[in-house]
C-alpha atoms as a PDB file:
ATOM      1  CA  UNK A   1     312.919 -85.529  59.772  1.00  0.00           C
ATOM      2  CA  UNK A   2     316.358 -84.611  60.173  1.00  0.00           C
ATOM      3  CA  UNK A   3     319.354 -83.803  57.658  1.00  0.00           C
ATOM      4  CA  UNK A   4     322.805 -83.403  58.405  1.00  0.00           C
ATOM      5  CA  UNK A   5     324.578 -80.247  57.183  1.00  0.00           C
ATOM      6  CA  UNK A   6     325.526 -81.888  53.794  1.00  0.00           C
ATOM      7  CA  UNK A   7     321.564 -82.743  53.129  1.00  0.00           C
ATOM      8  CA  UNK A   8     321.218 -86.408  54.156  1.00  0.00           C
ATOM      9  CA  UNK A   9     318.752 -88.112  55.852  1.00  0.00           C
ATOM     10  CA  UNK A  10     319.418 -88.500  59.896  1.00  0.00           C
ATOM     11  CA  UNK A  11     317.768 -90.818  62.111  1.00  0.00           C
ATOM     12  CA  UNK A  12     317.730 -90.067  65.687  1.00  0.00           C
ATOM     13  CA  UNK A  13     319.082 -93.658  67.223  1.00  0.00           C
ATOM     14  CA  UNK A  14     317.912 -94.872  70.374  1.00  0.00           C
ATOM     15  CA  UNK A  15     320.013 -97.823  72.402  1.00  0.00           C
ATOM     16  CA  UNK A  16     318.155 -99.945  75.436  1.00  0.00           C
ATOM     17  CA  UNK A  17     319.654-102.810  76.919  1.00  0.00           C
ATOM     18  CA  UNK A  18     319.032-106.313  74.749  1.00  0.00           C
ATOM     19  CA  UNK A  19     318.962-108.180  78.342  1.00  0.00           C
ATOM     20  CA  UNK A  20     319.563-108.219  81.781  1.00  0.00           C
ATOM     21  CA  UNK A  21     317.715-106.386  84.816  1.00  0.00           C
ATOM     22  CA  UNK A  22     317.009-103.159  82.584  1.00  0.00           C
ATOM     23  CA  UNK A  23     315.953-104.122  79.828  1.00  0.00           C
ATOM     24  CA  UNK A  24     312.349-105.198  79.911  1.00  0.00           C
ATOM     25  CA  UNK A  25     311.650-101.513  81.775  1.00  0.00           C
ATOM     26  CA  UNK A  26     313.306 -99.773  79.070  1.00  0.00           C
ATOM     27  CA  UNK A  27     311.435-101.143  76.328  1.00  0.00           C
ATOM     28  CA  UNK A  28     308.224-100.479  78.318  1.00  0.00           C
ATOM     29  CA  UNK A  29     309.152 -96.922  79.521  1.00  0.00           C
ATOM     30  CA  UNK A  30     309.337 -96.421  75.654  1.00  0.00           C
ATOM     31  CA  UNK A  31     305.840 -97.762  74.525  1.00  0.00           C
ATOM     32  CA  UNK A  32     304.310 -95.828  78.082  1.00  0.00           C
ATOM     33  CA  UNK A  33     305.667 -92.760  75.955  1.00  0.00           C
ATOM     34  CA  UNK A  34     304.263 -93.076  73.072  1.00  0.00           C
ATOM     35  CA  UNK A  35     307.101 -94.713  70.931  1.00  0.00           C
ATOM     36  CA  UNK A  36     305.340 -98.056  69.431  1.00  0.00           C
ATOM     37  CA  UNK A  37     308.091 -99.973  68.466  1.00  0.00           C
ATOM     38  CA  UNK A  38     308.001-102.513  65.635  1.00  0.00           C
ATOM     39  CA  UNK A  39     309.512-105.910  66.150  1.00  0.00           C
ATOM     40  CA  UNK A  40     310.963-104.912  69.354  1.00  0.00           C
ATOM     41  CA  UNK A  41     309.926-108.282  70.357  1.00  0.00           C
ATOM     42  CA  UNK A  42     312.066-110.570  68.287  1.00  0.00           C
ATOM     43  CA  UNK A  43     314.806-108.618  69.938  1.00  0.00           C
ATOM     44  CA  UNK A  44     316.665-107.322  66.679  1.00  0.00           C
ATOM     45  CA  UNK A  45     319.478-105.076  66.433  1.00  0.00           C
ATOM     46  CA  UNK A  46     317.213-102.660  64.639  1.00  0.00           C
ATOM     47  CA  UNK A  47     313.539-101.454  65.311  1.00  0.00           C
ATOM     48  CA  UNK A  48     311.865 -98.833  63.579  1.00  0.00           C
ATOM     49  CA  UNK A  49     309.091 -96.615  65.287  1.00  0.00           C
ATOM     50  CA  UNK A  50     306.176 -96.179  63.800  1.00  0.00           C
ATOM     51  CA  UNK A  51     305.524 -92.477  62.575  1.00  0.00           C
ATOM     52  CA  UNK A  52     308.857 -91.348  64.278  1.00  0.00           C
ATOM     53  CA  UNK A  53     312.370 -91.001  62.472  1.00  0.00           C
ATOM     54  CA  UNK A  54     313.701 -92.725  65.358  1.00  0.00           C
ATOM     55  CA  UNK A  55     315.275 -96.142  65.510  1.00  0.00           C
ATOM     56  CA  UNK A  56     315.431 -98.311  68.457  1.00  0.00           C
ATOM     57  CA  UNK A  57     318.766-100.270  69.168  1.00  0.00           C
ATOM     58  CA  UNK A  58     318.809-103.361  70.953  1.00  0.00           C
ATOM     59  CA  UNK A  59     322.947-103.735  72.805  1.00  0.00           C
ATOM     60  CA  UNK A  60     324.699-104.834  76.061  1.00  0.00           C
ATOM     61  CA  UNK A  61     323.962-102.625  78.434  1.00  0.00           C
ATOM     62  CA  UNK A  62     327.844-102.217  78.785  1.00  0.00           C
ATOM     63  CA  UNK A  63     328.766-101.080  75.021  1.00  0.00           C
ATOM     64  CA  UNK A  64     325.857 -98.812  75.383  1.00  0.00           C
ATOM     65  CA  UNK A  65     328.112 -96.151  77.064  1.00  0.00           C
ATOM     66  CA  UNK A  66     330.905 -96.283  74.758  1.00  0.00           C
ATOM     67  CA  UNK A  67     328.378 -96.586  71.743  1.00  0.00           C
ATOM     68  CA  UNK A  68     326.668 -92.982  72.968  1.00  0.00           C
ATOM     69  CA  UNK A  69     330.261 -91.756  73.248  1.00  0.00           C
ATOM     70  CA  UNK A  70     331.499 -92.570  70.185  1.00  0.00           C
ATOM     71  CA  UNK A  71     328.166 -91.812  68.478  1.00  0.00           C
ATOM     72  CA  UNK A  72     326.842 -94.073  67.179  1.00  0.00           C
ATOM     73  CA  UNK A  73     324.000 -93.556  68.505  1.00  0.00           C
ATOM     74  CA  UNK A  74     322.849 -90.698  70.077  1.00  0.00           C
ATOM     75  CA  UNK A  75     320.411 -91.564  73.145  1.00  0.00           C
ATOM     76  CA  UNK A  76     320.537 -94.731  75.572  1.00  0.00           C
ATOM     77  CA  UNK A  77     319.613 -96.000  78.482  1.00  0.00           C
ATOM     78  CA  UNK A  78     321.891 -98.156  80.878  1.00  0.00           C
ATOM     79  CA  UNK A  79     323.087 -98.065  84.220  1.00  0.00           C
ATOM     80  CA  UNK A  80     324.782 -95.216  86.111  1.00  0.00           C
ATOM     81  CA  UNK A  81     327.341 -97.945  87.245  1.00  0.00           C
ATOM     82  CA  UNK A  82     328.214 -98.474  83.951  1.00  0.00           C
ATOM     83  CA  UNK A  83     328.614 -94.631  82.719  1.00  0.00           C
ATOM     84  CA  UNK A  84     330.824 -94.631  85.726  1.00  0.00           C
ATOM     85  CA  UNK A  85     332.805 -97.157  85.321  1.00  0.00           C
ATOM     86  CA  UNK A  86     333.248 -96.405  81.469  1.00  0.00           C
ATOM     87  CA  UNK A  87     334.688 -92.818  82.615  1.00  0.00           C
ATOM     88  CA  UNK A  88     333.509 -91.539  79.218  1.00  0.00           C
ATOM     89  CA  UNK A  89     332.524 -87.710  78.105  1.00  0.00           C
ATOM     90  CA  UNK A  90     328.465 -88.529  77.935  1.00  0.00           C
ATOM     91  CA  UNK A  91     325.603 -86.356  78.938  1.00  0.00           C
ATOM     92  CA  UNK A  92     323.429 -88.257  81.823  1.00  0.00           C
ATOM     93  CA  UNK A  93     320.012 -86.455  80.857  1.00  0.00           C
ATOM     94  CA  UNK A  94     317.755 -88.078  83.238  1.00  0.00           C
ATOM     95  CA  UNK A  95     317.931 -90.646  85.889  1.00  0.00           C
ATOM     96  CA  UNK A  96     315.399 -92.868  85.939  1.00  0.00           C
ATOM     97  CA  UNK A  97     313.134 -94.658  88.843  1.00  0.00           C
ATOM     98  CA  UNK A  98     314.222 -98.557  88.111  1.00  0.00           C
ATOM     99  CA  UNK A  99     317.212-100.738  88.121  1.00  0.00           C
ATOM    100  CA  UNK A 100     317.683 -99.923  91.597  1.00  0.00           C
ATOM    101  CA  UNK A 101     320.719-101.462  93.349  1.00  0.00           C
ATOM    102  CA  UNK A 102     324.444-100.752  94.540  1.00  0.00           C
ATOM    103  CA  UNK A 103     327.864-101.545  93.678  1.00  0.00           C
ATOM    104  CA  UNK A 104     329.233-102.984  97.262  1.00  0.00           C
ATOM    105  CA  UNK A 105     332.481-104.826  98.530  1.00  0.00           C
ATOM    106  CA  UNK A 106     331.094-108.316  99.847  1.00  0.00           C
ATOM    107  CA  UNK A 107     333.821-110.893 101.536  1.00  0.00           C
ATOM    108  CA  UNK A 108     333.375-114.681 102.545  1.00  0.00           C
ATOM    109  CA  UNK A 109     331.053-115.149 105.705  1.00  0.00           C
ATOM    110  CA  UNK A 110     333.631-117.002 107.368  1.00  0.00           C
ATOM    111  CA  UNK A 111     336.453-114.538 106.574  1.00  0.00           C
ATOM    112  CA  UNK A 112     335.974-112.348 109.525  1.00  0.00           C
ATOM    113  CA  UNK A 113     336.167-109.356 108.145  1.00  0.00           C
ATOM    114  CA  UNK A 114     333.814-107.303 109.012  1.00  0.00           C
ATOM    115  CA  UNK A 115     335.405-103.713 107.223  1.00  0.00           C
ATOM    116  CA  UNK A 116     337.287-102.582 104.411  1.00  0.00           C
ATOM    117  CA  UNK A 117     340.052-101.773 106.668  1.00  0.00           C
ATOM    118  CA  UNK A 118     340.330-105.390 107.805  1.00  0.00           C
ATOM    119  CA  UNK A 119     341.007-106.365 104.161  1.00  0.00           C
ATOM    120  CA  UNK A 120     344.579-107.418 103.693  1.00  0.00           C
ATOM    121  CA  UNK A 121     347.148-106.062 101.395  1.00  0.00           C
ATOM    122  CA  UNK A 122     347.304-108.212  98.521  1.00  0.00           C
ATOM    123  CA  UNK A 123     343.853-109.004  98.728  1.00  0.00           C
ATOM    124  CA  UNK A 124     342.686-110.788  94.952  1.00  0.00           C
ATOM    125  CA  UNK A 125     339.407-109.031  94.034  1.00  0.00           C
ATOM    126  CA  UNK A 126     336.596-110.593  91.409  1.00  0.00           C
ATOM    127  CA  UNK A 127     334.905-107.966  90.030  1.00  0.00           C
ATOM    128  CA  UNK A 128     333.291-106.614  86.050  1.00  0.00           C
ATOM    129  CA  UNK A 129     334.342-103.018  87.467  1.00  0.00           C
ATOM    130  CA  UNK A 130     337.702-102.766  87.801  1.00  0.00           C
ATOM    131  CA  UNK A 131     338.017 -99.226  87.183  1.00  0.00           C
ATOM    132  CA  UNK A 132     335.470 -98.337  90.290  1.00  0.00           C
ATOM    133  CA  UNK A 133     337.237-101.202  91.665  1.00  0.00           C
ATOM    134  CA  UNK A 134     340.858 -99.981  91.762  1.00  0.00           C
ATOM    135  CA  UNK A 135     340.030 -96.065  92.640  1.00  0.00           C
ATOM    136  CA  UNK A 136     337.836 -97.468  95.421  1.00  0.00           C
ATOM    137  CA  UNK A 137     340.158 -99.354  97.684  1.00  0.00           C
ATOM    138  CA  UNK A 138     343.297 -96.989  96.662  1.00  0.00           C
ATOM    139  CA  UNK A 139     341.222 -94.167  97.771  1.00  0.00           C
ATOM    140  CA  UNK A 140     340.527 -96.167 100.900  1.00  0.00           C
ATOM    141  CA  UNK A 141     344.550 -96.362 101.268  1.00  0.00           C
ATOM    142  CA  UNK A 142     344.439-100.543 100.083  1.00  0.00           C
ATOM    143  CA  UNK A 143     346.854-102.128  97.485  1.00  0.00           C
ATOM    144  CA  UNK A 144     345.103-104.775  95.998  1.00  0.00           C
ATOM    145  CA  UNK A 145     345.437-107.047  93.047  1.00  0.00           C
ATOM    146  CA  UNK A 146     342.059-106.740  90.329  1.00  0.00           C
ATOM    147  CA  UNK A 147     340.893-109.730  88.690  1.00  0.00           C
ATOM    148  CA  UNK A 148     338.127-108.904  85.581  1.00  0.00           C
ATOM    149  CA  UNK A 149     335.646-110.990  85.650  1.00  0.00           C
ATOM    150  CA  UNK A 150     332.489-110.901  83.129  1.00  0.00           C
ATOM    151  CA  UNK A 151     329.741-112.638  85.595  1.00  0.00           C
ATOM    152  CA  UNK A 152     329.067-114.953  88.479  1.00  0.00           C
ATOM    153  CA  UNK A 153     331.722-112.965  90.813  1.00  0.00           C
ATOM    154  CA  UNK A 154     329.828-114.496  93.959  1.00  0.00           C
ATOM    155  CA  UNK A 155     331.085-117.459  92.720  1.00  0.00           C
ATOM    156  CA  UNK A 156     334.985-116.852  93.087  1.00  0.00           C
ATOM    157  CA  UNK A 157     335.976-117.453  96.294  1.00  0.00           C
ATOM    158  CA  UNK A 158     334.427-120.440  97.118  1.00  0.00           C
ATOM    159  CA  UNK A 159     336.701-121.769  93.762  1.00  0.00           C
ATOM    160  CA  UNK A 160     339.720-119.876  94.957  1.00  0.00           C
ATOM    161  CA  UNK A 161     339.780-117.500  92.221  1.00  0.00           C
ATOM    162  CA  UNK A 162     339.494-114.256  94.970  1.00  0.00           C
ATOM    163  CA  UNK A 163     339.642-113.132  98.217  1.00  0.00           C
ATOM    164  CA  UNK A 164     336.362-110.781  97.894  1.00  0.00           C
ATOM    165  CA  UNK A 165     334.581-109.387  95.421  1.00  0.00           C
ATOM    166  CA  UNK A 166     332.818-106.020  93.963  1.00  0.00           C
ATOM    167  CA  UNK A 167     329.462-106.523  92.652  1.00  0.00           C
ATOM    168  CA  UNK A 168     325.921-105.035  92.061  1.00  0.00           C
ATOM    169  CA  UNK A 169     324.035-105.814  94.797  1.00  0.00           C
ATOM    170  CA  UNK A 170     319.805-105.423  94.909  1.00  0.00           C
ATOM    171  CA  UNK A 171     318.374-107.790  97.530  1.00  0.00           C
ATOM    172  CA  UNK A 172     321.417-109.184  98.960  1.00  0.00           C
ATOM    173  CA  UNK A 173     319.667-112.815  98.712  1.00  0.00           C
ATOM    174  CA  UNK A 174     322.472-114.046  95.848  1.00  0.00           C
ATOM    175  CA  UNK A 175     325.089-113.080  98.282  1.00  0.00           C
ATOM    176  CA  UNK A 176     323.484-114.622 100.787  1.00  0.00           C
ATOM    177  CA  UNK A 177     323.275-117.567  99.138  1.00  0.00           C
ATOM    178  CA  UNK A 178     326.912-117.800  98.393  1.00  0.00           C
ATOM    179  CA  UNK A 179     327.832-117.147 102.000  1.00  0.00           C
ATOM    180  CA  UNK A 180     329.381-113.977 101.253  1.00  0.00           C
ATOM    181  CA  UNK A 181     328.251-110.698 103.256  1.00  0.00           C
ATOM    182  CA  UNK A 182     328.423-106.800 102.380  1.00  0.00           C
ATOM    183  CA  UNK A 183     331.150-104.950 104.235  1.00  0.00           C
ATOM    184  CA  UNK A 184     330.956-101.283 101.829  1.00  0.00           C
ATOM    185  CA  UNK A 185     329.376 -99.694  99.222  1.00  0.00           C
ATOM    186  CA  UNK A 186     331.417 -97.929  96.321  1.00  0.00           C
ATOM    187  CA  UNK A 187     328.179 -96.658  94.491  1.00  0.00           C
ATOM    188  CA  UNK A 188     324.357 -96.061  94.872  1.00  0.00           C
ATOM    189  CA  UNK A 189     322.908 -97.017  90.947  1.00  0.00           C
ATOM    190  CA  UNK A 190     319.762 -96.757  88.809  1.00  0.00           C
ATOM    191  CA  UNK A 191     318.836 -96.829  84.939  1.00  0.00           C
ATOM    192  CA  UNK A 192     320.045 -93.495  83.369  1.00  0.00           C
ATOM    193  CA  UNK A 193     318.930 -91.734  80.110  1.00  0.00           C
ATOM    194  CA  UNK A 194     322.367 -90.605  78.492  1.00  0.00           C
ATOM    195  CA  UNK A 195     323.065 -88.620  75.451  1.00  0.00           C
ATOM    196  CA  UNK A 196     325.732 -88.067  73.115  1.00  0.00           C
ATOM    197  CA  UNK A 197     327.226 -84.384  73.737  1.00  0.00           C
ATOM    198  CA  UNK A 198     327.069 -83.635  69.975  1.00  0.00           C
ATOM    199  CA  UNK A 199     324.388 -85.109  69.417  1.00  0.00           C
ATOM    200  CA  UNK A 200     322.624 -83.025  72.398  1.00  0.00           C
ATOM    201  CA  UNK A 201     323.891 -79.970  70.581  1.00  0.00           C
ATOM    202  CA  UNK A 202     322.926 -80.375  67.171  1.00  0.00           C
ATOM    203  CA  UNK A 203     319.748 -82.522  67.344  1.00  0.00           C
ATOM    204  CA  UNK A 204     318.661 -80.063  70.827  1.00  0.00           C
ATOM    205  CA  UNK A 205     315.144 -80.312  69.833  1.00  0.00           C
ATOM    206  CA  UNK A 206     314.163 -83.436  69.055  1.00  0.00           C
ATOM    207  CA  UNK A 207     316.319 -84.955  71.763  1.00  0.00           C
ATOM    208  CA  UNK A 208     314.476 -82.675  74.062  1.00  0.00           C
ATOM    209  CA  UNK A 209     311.129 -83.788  73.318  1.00  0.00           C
ATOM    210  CA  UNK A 210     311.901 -87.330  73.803  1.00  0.00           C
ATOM    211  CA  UNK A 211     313.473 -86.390  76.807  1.00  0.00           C
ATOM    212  CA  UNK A 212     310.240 -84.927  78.390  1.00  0.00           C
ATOM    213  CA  UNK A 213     308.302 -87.937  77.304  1.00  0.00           C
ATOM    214  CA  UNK A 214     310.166 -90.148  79.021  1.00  0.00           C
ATOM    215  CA  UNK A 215     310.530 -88.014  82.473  1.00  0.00           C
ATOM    216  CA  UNK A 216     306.736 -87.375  82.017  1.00  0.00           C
ATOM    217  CA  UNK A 217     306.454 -91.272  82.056  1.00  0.00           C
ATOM    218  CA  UNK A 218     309.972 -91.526  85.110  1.00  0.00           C
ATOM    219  CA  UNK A 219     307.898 -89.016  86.833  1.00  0.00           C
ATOM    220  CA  UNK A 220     304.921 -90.667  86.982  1.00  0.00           C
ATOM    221  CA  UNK A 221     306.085 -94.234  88.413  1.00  0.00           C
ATOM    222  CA  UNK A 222     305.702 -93.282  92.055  1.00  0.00           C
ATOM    223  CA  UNK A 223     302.521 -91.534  91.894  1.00  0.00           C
ATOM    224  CA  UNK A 224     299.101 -92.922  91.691  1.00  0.00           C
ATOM    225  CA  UNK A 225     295.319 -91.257  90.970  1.00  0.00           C
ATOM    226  CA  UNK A 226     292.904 -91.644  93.541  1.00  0.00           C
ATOM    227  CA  UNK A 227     289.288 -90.578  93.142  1.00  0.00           C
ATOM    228  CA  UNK A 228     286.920 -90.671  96.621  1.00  0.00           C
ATOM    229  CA  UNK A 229     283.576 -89.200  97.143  1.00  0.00           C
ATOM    230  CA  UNK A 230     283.591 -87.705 100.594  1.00  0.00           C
ATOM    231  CA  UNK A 231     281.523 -85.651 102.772  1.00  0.00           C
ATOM    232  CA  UNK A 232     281.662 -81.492 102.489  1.00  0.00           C
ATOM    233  CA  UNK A 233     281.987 -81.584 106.348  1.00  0.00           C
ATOM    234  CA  UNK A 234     285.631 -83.905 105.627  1.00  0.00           C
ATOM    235  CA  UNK A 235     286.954 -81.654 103.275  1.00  0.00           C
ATOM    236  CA  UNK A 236     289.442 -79.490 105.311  1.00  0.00           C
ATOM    237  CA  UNK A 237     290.893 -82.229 106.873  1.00  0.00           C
ATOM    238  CA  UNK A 238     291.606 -84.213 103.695  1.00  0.00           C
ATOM    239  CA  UNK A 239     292.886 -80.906 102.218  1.00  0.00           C
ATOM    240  CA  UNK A 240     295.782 -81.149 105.067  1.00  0.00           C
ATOM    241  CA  UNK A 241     297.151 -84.804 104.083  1.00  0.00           C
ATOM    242  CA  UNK A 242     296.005 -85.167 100.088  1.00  0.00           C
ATOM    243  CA  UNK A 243     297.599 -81.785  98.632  1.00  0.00           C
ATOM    244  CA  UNK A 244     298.168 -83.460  95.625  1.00  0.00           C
ATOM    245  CA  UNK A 245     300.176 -81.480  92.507  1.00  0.00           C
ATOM    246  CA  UNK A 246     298.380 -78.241  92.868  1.00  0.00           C
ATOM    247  CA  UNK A 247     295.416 -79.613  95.354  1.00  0.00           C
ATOM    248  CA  UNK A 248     292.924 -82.116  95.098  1.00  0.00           C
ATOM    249  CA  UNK A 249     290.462 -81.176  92.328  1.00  0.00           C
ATOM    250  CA  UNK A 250     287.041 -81.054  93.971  1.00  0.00           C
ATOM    251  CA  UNK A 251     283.272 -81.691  91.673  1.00  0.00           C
ATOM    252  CA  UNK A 252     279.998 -81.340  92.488  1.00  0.00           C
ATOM    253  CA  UNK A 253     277.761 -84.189  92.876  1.00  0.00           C
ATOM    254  CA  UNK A 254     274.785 -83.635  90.800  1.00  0.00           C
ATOM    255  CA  UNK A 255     271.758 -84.180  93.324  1.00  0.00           C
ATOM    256  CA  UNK A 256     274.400 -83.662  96.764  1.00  0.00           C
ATOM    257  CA  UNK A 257     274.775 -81.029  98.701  1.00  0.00           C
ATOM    258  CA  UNK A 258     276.480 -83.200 101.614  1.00  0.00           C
ATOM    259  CA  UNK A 259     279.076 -84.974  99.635  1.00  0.00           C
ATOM    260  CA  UNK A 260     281.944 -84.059  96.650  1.00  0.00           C
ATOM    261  CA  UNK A 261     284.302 -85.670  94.582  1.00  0.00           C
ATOM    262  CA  UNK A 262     287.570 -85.440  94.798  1.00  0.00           C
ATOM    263  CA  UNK A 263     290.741 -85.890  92.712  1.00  0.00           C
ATOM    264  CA  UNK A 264     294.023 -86.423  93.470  1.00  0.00           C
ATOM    265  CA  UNK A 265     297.866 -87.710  92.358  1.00  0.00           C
ATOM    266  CA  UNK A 266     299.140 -89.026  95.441  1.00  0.00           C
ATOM    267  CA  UNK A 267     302.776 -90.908  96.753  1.00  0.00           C
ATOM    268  CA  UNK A 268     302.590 -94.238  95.584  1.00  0.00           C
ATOM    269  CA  UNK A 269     303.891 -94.910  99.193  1.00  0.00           C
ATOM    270  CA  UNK A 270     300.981 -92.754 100.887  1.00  0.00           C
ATOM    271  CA  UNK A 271     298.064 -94.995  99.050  1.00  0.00           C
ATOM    272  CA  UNK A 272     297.521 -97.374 101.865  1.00  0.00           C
ATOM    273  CA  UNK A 273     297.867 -94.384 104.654  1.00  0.00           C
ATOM    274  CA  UNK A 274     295.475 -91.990 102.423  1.00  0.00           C
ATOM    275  CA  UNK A 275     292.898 -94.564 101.568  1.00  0.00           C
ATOM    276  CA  UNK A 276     292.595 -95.531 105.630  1.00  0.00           C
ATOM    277  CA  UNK A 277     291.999 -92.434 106.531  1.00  0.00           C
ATOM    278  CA  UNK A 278     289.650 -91.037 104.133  1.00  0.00           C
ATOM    279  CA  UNK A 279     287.725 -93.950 105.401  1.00  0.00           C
ATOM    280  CA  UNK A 280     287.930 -92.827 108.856  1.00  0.00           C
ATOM    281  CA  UNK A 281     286.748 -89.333 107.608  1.00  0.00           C
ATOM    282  CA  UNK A 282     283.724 -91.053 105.784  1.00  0.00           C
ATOM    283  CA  UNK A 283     284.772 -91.498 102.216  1.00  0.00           C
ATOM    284  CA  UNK A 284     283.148 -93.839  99.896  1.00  0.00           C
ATOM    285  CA  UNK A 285     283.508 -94.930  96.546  1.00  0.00           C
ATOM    286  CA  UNK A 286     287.680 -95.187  96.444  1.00  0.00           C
ATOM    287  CA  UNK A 287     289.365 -95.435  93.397  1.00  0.00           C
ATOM    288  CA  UNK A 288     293.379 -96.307  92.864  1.00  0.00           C
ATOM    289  CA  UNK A 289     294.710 -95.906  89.222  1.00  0.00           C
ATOM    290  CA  UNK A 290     298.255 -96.176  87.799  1.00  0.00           C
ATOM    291  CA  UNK A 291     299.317 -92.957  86.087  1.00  0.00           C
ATOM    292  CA  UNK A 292     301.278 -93.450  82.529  1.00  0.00           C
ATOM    293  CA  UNK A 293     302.520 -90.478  82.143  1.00  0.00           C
ATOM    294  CA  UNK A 294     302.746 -86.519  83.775  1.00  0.00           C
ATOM    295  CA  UNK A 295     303.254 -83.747  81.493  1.00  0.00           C
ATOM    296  CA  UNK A 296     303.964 -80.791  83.325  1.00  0.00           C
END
């Protein structure tokens, strides 16, 4: 429990995003940490936690800078495009492994352009990030004239509303299917943990814990556990391409001499390549297992 310095009760607030491509992750990254939130579901502004003096807020994920700024509340997670193109004084704490896309300058198909340089002066641009927007193409030497849009910018030139547009971009398939084409990128993004710098300060410890449960939990996305029994003659091989954290972990077999079982955290990326060729090498008995959370 926390107290301010006149005595009264403090709880720690928590924003996540109440929809859009971050918000289901955030609400899960929570509960895979050990927050349990109550009614989260029914998507209120409120949740409590249970046990914790910590309450869950559920807001756009673009007021959630400006509401960590201001303090209101004092954690959040939203995008780094958005901390970016807020421009406010918050602490980014940890960045996280989803809501992976990029901000990018996409024109018509049929325009012909095929570079920024090719864009002409004048230019009307569609975009919900004008600020990124405008330091962009001046720092690319372009005078062009910003219009704000709050969604669907793929939609504005075939309407005549813009030239081009700036947008987040993750597949490419909704720009594809607008017949519009990427011809830069202003920004690589991803879902963020930020803080507010007070708030950091003065609440250091508690802010700090939840901060490692969450990483533990960000840290332990791209990893998996695999478990293999595999012959004793195998073993200094599979040492060479399964290090693992600190090296595989190796038991005895009660009964075999000829075979031991090994553990190991492994790429997420590496699974198929591992699990092939422990085969080759005479493992049996593979086992794959998602990892919730690594605490160093």
């Amino acid at each position: 429990m926390w107290r301010s310095a006149t005595g009264e009760h403090m709880t720690l607030r928590f924003a996540v995003p109440n929809k859009g491509r971050l918000s289901e992750r955030s609400v899960q990254i929570l509960k895979q940490a050990g927050f349990e939130i109550e009614d989260g579901s029914d998507r209120k502004l409120f949740a409590a936690v249970k046990d914790r003096d910590l309450a869950i807020m559920f807001l756009r994920a673009q007021d959630i800078v400006r509401f960590v700024h201001q303090g209101a509340v004092d954690l959040g997670i939203t995008g780094k495009d958005l901390v970016s193109e807020a421009g406010l004084g918050v602490a980014t704490l940890i960045e996280l492994n989803f809501g992976y896309c990029r901000l990018s300058v996409a024109v018509p198909e049929s325009s012909g352009i095929s570079h920024i340089k090719e864009v002409k002066t004048g230019s009307i641009v569609a975009t919900s990030f004008p600020n990124l927007t405008k330091k962009h193409f001046s720092e690319k030497g372009k005078r062009v004239e910003i219009t704000r849009v709050s969604g669907a910018a793929e939609v504005t030139p075939q309407i005549g509303v813009a030239h081009l547009i700036v947008d987040l971009v993750s597949s490419g398939s909704t720009l594809k299917t607008n017949g519009l084409k990427e011809i830069d990128v202003i920004m690589e993004s991803r879902a963020v943990l930020i803080g507010n710098k007070k708030s950091v300060r003065s609440k250091k410890a508690e802010i700090q814990e939840i901060v490692a449960a969450i990483k533990s939990v960000s840290d332990a996305e791209d990893k998996k556990y695999l478990m293999a029994d595999i012959p004793v003659g195998s073993l200094e091989e599979i040492k060479k391409f399964l290090p693992g954290i600190a090296g595989p972990t190796i038991m005895k077999i009660m009964g075999r001499d000829d075979v031991v079982a090994i553990h190991v955290v492994v790429d997420k990326d590496k699974v198929y390549d591992s699990v092939n060729r422990l085969k080759k090498l005479g493992a049996t008995g593979i086992l794959i297992v998602p990892i919730d959370r690594m605490v160093p």
